[in-house]
N, C-alpha and C. Protein backbone atom coordinates (compact mmCIF):
# COMPACT_ATOMS: atom_id res chain seq x y z
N UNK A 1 151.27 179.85 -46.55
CA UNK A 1 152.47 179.03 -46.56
C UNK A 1 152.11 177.57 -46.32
N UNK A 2 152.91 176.82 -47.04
CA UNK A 2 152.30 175.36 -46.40
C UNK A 2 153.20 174.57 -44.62
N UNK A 3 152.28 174.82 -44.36
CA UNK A 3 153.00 174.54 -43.01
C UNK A 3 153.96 172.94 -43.01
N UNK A 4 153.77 172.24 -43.53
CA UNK A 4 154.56 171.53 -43.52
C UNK A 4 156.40 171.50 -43.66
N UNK A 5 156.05 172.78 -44.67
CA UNK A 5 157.74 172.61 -45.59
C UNK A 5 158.00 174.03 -44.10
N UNK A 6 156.91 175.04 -43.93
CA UNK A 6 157.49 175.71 -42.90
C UNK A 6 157.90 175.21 -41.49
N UNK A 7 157.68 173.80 -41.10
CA UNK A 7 157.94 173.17 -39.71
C UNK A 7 159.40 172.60 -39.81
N UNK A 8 159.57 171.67 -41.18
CA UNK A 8 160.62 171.15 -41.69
C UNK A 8 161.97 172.31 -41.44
N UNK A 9 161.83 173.45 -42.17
CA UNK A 9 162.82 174.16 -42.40
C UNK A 9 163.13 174.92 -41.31
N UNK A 10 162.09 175.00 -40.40
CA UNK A 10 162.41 175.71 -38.72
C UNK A 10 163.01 175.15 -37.82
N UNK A 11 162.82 173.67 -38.16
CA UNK A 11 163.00 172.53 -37.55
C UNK A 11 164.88 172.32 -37.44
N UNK A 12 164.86 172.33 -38.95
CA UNK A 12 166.37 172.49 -39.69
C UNK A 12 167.21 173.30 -39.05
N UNK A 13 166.64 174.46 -39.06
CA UNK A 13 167.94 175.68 -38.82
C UNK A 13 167.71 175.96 -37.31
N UNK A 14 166.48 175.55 -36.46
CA UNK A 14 166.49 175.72 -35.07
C UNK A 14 167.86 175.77 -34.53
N UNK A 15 168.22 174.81 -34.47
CA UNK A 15 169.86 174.44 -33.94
C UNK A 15 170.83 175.67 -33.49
N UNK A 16 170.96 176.09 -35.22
CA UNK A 16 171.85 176.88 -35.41
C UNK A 16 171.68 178.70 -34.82
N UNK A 17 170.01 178.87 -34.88
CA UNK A 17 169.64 180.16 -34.66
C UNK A 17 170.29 180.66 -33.24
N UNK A 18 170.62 181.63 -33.45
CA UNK A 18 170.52 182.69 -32.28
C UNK A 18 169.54 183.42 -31.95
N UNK A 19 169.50 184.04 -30.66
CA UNK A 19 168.17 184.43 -30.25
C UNK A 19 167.59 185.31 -30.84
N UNK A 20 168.84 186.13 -31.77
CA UNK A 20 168.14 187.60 -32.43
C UNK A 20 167.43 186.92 -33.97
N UNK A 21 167.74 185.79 -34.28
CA UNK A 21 167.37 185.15 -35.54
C UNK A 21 166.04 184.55 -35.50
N UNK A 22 165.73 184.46 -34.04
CA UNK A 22 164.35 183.65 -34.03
C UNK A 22 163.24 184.00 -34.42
N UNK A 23 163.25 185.62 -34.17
CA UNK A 23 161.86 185.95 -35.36
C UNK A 23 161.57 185.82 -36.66
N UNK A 24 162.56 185.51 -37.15
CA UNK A 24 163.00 185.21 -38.96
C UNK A 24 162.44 184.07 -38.85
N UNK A 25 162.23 183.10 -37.84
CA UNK A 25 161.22 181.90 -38.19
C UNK A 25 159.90 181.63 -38.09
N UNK A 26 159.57 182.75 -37.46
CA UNK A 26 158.14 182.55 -37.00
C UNK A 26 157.07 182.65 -38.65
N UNK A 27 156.28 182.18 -38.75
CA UNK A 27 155.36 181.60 -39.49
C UNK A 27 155.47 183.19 -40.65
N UNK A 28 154.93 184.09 -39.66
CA UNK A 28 154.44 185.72 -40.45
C UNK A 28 155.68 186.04 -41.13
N UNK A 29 157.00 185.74 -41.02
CA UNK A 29 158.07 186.41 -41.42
C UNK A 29 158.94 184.83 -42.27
N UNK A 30 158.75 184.31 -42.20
CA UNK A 30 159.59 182.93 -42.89
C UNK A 30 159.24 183.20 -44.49
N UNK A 31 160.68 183.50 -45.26
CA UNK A 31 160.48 182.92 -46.04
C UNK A 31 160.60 181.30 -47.05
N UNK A 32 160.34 180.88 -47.96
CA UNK A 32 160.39 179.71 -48.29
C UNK A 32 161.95 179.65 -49.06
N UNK A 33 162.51 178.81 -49.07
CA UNK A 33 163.82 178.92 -49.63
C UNK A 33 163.56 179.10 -51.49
């Protein structure tokens, strides 16, 4: 993955996540939009 666009977009939706959503961001499980 290119970590860049993956920091950006974690970065993005951090805010909004709930705690059960936070593994959906981690690097191994993110997908790219």
């Amino acid at each position: 993955i290119d970590p860049q666009a993956w920091l950006a977009d974690v970065l993005a939706k951090l805010p909004a996540a709930t705690p059960s959503r936070l593994p959906d961001l981690l690097p191994w499980n993110w997908k790219p939009k």
